[in-house]
C-alpha atoms as a PDB file:
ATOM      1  CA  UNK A   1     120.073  36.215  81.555  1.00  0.00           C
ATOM      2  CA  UNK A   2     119.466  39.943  80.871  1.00  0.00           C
ATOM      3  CA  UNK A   3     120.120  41.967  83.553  1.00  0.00           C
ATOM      4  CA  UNK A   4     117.476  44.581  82.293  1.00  0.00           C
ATOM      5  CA  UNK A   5     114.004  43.184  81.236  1.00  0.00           C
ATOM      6  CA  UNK A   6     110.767  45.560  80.802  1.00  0.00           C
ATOM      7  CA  UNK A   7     107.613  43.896  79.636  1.00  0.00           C
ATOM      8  CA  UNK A   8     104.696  46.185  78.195  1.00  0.00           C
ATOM      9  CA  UNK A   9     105.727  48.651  80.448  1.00  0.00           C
ATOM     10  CA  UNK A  10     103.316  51.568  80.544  1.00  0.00           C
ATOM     11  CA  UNK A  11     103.392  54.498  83.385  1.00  0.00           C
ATOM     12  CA  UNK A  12     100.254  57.085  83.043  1.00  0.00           C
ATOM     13  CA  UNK A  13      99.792  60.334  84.786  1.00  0.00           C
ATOM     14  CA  UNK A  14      96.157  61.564  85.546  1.00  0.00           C
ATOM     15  CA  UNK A  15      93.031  60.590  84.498  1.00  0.00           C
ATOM     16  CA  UNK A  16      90.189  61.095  81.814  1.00  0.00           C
ATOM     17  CA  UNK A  17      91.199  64.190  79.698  1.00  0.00           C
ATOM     18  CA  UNK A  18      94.049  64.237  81.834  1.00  0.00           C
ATOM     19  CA  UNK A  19      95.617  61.601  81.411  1.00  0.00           C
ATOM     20  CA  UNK A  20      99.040  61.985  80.272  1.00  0.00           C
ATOM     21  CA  UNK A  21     101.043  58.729  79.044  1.00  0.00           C
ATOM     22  CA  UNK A  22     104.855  58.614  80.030  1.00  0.00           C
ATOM     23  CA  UNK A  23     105.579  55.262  78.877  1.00  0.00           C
ATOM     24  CA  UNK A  24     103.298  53.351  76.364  1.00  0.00           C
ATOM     25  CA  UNK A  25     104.110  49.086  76.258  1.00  0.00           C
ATOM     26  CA  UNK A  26     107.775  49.885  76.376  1.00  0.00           C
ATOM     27  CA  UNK A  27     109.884  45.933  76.087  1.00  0.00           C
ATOM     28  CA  UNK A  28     113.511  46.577  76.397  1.00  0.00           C
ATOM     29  CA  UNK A  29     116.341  44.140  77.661  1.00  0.00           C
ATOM     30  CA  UNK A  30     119.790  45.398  78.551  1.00  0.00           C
ATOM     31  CA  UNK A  31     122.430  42.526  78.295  1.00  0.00           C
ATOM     32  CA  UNK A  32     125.200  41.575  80.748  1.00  0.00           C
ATOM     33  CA  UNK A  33     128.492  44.378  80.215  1.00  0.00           C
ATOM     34  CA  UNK A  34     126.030  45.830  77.639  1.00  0.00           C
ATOM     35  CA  UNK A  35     126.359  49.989  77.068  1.00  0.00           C
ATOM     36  CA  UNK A  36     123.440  51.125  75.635  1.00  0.00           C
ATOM     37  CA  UNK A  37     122.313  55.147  75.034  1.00  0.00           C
ATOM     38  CA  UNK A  38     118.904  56.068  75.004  1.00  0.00           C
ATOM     39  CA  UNK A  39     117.951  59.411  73.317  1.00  0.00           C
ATOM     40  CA  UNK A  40     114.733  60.774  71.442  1.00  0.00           C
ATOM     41  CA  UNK A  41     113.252  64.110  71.951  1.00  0.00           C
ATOM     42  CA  UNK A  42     112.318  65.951  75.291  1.00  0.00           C
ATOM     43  CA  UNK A  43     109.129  64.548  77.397  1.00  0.00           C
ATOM     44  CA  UNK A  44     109.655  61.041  75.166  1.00  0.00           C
ATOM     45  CA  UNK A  45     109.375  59.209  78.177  1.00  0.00           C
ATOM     46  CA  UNK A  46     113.511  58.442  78.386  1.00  0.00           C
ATOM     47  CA  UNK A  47     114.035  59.770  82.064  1.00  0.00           C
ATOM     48  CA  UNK A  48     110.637  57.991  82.950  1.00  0.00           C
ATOM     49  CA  UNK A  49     112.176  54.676  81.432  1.00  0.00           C
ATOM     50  CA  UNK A  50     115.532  55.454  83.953  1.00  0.00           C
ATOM     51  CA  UNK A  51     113.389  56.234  86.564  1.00  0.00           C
ATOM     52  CA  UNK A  52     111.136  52.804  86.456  1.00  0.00           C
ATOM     53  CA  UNK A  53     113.805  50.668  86.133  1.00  0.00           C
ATOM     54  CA  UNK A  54     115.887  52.381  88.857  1.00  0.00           C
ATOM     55  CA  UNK A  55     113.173  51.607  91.036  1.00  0.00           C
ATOM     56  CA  UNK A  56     112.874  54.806  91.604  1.00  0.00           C
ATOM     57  CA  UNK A  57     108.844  55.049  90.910  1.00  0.00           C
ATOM     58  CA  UNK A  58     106.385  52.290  89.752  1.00  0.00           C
ATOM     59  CA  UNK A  59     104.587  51.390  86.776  1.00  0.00           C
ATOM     60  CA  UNK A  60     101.022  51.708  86.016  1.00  0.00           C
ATOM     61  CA  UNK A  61     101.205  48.431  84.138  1.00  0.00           C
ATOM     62  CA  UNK A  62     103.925  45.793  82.960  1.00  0.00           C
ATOM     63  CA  UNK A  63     106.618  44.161  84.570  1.00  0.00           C
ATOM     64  CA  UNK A  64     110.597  45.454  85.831  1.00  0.00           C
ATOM     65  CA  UNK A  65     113.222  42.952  86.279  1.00  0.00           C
ATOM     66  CA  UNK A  66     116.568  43.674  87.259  1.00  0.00           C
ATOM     67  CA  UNK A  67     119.455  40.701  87.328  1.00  0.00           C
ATOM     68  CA  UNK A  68     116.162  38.551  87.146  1.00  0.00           C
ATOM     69  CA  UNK A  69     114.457  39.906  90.232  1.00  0.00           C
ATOM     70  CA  UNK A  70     110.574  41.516  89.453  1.00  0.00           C
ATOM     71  CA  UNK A  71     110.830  45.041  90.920  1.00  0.00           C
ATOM     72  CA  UNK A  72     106.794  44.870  91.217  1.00  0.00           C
ATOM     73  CA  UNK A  73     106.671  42.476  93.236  1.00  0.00           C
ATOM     74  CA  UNK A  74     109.124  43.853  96.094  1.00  0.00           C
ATOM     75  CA  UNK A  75     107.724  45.741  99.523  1.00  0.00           C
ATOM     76  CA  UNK A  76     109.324  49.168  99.423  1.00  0.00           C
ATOM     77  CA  UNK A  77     111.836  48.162 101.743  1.00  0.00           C
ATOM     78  CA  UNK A  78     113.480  45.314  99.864  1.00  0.00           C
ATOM     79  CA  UNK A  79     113.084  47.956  96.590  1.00  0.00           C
ATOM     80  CA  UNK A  80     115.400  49.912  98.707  1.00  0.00           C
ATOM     81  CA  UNK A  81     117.888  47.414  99.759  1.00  0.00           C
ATOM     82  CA  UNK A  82     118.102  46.279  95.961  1.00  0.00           C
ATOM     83  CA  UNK A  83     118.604  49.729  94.440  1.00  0.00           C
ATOM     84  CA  UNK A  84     121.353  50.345  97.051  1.00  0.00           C
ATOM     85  CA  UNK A  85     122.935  47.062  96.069  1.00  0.00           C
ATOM     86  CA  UNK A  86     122.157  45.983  92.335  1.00  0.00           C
ATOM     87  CA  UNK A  87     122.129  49.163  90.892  1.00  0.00           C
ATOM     88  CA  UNK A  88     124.483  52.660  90.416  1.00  0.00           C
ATOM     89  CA  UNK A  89     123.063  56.013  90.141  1.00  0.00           C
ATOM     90  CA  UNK A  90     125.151  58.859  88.321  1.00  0.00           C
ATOM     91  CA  UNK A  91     122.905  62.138  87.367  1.00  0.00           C
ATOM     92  CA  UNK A  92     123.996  65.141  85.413  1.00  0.00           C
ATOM     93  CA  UNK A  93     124.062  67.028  88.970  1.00  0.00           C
ATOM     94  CA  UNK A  94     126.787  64.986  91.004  1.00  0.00           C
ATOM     95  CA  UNK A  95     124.917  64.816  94.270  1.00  0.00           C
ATOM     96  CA  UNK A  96     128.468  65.001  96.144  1.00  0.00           C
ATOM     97  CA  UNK A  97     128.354  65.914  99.931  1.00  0.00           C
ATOM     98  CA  UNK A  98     130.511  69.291 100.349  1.00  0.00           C
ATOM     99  CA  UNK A  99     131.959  68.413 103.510  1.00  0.00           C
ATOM    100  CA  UNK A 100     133.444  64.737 102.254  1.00  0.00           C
ATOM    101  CA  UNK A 101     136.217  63.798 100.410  1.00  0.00           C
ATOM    102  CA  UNK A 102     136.149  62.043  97.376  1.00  0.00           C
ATOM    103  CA  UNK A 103     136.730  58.653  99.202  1.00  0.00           C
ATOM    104  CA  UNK A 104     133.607  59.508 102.137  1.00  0.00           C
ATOM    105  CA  UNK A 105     131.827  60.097  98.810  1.00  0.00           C
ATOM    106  CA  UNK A 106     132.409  57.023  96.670  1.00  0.00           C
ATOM    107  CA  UNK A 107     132.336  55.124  99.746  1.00  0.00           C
ATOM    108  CA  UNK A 108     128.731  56.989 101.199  1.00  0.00           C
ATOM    109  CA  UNK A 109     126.890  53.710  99.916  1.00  0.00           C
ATOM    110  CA  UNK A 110     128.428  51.128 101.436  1.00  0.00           C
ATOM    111  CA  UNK A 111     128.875  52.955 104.559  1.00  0.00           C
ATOM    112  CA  UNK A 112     125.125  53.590 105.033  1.00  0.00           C
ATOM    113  CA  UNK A 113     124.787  49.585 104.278  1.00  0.00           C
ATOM    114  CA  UNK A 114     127.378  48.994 107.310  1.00  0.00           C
ATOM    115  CA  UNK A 115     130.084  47.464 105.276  1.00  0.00           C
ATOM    116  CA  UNK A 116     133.407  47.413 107.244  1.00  0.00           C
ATOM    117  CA  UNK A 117     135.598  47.983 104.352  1.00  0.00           C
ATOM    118  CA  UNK A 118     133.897  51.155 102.286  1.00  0.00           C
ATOM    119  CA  UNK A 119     136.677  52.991 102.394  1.00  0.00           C
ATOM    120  CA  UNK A 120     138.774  50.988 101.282  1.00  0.00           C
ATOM    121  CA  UNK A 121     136.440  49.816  98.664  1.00  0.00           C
ATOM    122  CA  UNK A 122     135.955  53.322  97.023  1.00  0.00           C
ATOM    123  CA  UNK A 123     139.354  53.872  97.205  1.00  0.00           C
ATOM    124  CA  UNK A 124     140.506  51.378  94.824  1.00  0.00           C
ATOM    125  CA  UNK A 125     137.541  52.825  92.393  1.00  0.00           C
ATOM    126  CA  UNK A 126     138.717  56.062  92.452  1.00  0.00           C
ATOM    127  CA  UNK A 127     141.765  54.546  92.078  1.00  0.00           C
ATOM    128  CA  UNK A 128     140.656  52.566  88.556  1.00  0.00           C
ATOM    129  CA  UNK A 129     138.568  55.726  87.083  1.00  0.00           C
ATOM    130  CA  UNK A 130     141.533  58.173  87.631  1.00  0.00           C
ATOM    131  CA  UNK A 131     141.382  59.931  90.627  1.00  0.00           C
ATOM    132  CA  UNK A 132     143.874  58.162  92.688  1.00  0.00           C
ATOM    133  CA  UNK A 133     146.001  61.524  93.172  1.00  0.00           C
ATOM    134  CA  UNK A 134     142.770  63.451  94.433  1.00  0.00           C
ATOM    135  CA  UNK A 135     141.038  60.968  97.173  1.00  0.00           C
ATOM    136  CA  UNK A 136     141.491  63.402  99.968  1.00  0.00           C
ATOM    137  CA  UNK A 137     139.526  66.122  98.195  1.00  0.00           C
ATOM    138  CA  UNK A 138     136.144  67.698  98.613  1.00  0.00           C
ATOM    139  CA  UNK A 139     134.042  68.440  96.030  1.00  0.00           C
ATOM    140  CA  UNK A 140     134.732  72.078  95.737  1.00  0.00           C
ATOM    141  CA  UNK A 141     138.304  71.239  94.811  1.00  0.00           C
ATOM    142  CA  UNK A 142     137.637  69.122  91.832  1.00  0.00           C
ATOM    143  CA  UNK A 143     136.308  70.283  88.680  1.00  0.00           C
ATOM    144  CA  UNK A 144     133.002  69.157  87.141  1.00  0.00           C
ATOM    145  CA  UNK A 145     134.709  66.362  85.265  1.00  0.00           C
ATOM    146  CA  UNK A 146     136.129  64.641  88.229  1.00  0.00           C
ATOM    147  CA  UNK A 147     133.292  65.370  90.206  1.00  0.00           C
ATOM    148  CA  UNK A 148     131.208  63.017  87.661  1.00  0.00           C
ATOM    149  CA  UNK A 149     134.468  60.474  88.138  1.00  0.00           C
ATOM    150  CA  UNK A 150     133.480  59.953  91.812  1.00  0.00           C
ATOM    151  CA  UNK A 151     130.045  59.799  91.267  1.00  0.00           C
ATOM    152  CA  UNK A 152     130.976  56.976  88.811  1.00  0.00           C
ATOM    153  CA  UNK A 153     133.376  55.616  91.924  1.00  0.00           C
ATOM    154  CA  UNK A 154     130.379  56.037  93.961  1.00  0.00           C
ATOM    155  CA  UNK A 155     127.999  54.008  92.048  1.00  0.00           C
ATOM    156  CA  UNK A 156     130.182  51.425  91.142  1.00  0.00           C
ATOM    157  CA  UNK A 157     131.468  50.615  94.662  1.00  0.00           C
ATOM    158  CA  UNK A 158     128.828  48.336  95.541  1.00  0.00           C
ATOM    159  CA  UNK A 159     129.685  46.130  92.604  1.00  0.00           C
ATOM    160  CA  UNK A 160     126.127  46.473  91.050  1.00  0.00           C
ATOM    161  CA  UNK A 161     124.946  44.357  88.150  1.00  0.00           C
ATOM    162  CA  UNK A 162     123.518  48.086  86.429  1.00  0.00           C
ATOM    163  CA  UNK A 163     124.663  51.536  86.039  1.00  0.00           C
ATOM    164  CA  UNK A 164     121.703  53.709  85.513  1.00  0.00           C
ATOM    165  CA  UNK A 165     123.294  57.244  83.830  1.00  0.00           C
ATOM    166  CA  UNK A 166     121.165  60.408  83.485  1.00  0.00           C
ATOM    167  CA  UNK A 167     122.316  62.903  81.136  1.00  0.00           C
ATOM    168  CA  UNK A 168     125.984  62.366  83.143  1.00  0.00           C
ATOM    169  CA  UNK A 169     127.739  64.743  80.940  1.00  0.00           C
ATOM    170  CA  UNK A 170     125.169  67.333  80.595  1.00  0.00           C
ATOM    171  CA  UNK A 171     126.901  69.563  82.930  1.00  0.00           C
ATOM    172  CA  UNK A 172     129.974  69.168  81.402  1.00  0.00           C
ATOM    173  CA  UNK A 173     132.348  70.945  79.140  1.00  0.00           C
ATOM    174  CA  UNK A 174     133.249  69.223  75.826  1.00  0.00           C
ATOM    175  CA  UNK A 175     136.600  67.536  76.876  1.00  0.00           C
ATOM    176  CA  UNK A 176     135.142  66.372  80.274  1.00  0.00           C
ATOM    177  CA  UNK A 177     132.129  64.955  78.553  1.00  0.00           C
ATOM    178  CA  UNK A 178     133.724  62.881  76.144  1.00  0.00           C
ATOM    179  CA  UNK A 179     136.520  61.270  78.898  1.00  0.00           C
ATOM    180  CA  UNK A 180     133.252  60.620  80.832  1.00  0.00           C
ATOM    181  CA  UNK A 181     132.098  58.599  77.931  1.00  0.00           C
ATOM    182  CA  UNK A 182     134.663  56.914  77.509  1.00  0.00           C
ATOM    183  CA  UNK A 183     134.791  56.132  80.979  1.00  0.00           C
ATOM    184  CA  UNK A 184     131.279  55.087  81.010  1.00  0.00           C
ATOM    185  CA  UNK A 185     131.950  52.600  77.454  1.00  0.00           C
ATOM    186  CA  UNK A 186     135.140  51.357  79.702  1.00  0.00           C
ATOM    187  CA  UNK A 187     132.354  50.525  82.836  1.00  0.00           C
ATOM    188  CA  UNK A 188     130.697  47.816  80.421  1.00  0.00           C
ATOM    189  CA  UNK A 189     133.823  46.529  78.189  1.00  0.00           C
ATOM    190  CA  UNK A 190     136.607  46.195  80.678  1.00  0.00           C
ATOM    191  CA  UNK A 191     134.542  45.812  84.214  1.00  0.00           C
ATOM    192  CA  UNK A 192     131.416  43.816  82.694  1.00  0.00           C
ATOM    193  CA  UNK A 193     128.945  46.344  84.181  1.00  0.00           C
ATOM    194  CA  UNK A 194     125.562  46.903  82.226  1.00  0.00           C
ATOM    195  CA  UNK A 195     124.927  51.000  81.471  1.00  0.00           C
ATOM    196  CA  UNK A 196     121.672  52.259  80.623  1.00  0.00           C
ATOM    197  CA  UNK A 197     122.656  55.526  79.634  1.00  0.00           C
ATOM    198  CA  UNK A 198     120.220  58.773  78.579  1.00  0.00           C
ATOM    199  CA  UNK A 199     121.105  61.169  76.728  1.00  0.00           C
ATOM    200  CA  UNK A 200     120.627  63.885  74.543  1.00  0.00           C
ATOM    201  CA  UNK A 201     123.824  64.646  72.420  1.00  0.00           C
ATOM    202  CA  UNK A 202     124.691  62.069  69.592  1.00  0.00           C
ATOM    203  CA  UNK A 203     128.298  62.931  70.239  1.00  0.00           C
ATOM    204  CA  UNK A 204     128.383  60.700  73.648  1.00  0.00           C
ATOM    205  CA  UNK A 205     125.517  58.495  72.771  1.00  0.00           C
ATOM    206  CA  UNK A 206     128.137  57.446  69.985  1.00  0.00           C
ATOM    207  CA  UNK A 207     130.394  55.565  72.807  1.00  0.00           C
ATOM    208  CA  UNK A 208     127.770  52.899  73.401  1.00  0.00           C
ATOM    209  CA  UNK A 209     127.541  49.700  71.646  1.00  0.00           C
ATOM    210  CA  UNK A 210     123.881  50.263  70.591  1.00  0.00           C
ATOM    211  CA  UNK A 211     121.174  52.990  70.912  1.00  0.00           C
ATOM    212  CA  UNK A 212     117.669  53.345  71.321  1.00  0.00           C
ATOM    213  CA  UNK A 213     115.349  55.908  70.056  1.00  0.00           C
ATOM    214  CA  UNK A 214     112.239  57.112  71.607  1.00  0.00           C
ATOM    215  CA  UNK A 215     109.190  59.236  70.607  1.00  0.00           C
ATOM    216  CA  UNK A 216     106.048  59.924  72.070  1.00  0.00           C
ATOM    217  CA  UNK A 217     106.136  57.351  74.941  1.00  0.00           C
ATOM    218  CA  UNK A 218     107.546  55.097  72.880  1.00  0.00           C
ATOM    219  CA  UNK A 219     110.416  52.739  71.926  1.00  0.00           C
ATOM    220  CA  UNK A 220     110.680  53.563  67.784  1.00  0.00           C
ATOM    221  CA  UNK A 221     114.437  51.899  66.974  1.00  0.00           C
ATOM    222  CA  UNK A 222     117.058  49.900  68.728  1.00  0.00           C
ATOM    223  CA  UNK A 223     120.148  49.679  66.543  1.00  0.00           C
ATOM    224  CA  UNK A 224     123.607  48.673  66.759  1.00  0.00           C
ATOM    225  CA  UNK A 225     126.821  51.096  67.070  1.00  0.00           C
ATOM    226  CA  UNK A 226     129.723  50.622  65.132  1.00  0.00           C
ATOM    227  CA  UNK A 227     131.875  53.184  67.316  1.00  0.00           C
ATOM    228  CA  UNK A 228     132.019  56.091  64.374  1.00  0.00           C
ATOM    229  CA  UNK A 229     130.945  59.624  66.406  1.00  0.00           C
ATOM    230  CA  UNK A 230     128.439  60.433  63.634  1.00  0.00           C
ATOM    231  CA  UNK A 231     126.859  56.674  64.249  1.00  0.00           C
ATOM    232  CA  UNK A 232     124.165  58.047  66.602  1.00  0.00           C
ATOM    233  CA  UNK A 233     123.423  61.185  64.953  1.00  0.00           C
ATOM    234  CA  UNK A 234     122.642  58.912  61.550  1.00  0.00           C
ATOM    235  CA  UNK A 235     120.226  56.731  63.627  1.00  0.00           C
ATOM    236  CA  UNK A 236     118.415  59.572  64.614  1.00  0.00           C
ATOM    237  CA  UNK A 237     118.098  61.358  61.361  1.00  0.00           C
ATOM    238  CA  UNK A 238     117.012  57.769  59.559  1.00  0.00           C
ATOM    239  CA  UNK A 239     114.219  57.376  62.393  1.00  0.00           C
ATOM    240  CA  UNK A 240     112.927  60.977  61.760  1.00  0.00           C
ATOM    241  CA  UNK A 241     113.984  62.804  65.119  1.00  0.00           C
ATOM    242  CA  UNK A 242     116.848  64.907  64.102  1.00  0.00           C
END
């Protein structure tokens, strides 16, 4: 069962001559431990996409699933309780509390859902993405690039089905960016996790197994990735959007 399934999924802004469309009869399914990159050009609708199936806004039309539950149909409550349990959230700003260390970070999740052992939870993914030698840290004492690994701790210490990525290495430098994709391609191979990722540089798109292009509200290719770095950038310049 695919843990990601949109159906005609359309989200429109406004009305009459205002009416914008963000996403126009968009079908998309993510597979279990599947890494896929979305990318196109800005205002293609990619972050709406994220943002739909993150449950983080609803559709005008269509249907979301996620691990075979119909986000549509849930109260805003159990919305809630699902994102906080089914699905990870990293962003290209980390979101980190100042005052916390890494492990109150990674473990802020779990602790707000009352589990007893959050701590030690996030410890042992901090421990598994790197940052075993730093858990007593704040965020001020880490640089960008293992700020983003705690995030990643964070959203992967409620064992969630989906890792929803926005532009995670946007605010990175060039070495940070790539270990972070490579971290993200090691969330689906080696831990089974499905990771919707968006982004806008070829370069990391080029760590997930297949890619998706978007224009103008829409989805316009979905090919494979063979693992070469130019893969993604070839996609793009075959479908017209490089």
């Amino acid at each position: 069962m695919a843990i990601v399934e949109t159906k005609a999924l359309r989200k429109v802004y406004g009305e009459g001559n205002a009416e914008v469309r963000a996403l126009d009869d968009v079908d998309l399914s993510v597979e279990p431990g599947e890494f896929v990159a979305v990318m196109g050009p800005s205002g293609c609708g990619k972050s709406t996409l994220l943002n739909m199936i993150g449950g983080l806004d609803r559709p005008t039309s269509g249907g979301v699933s996620i691990d075979g539950t119909d986000l549509t149909a849930l109260t805003d409550d159990k919305l809630t309780e699902l994102r906080r349990r089914r699905i990870g959230f990293v962003f290209q700003f980390f979101n980190l509390i100042p005052v916390l260390d890494a492990v109150e970070n990674a473990a802020l999740p779990l602790t707000l859902d009352g589990d007893p052992k959050a701590r030690d939870k996030a410890r042992t993914w901090l421990e598994k993405v790197g940052l075993g030698d730093r858990l007593k840290n704040r965020p001020d004492q880490l640089s960008g690039g293992q700020q983003q690994r705690v995030t990643i701790a964070r959203a992967l210490s409620t064992e969630p089905a989906l890792v929803l990525a926005d532009e995670p290495t946007g605010n990175l430098d060039s070495k940070s960016a790539t270990e972070v994709a490579g971290l993200l391609r090691q969330v689906a191979t080696d831990w089974g996790r499905s990771v919707l990722m968006v982004t806008h540089d070829p370069r990391i798109a080029a760590y997930a197994g297949r890619l998706v292009l978007m224009k103008d509200s829409r989805i316009v290719d979905d090919v494979k990735l063979d693992g070469h770095p130019d893969a993604a950038r070839e996609a793009m310049e075959r479908a017209g959007l490089l």
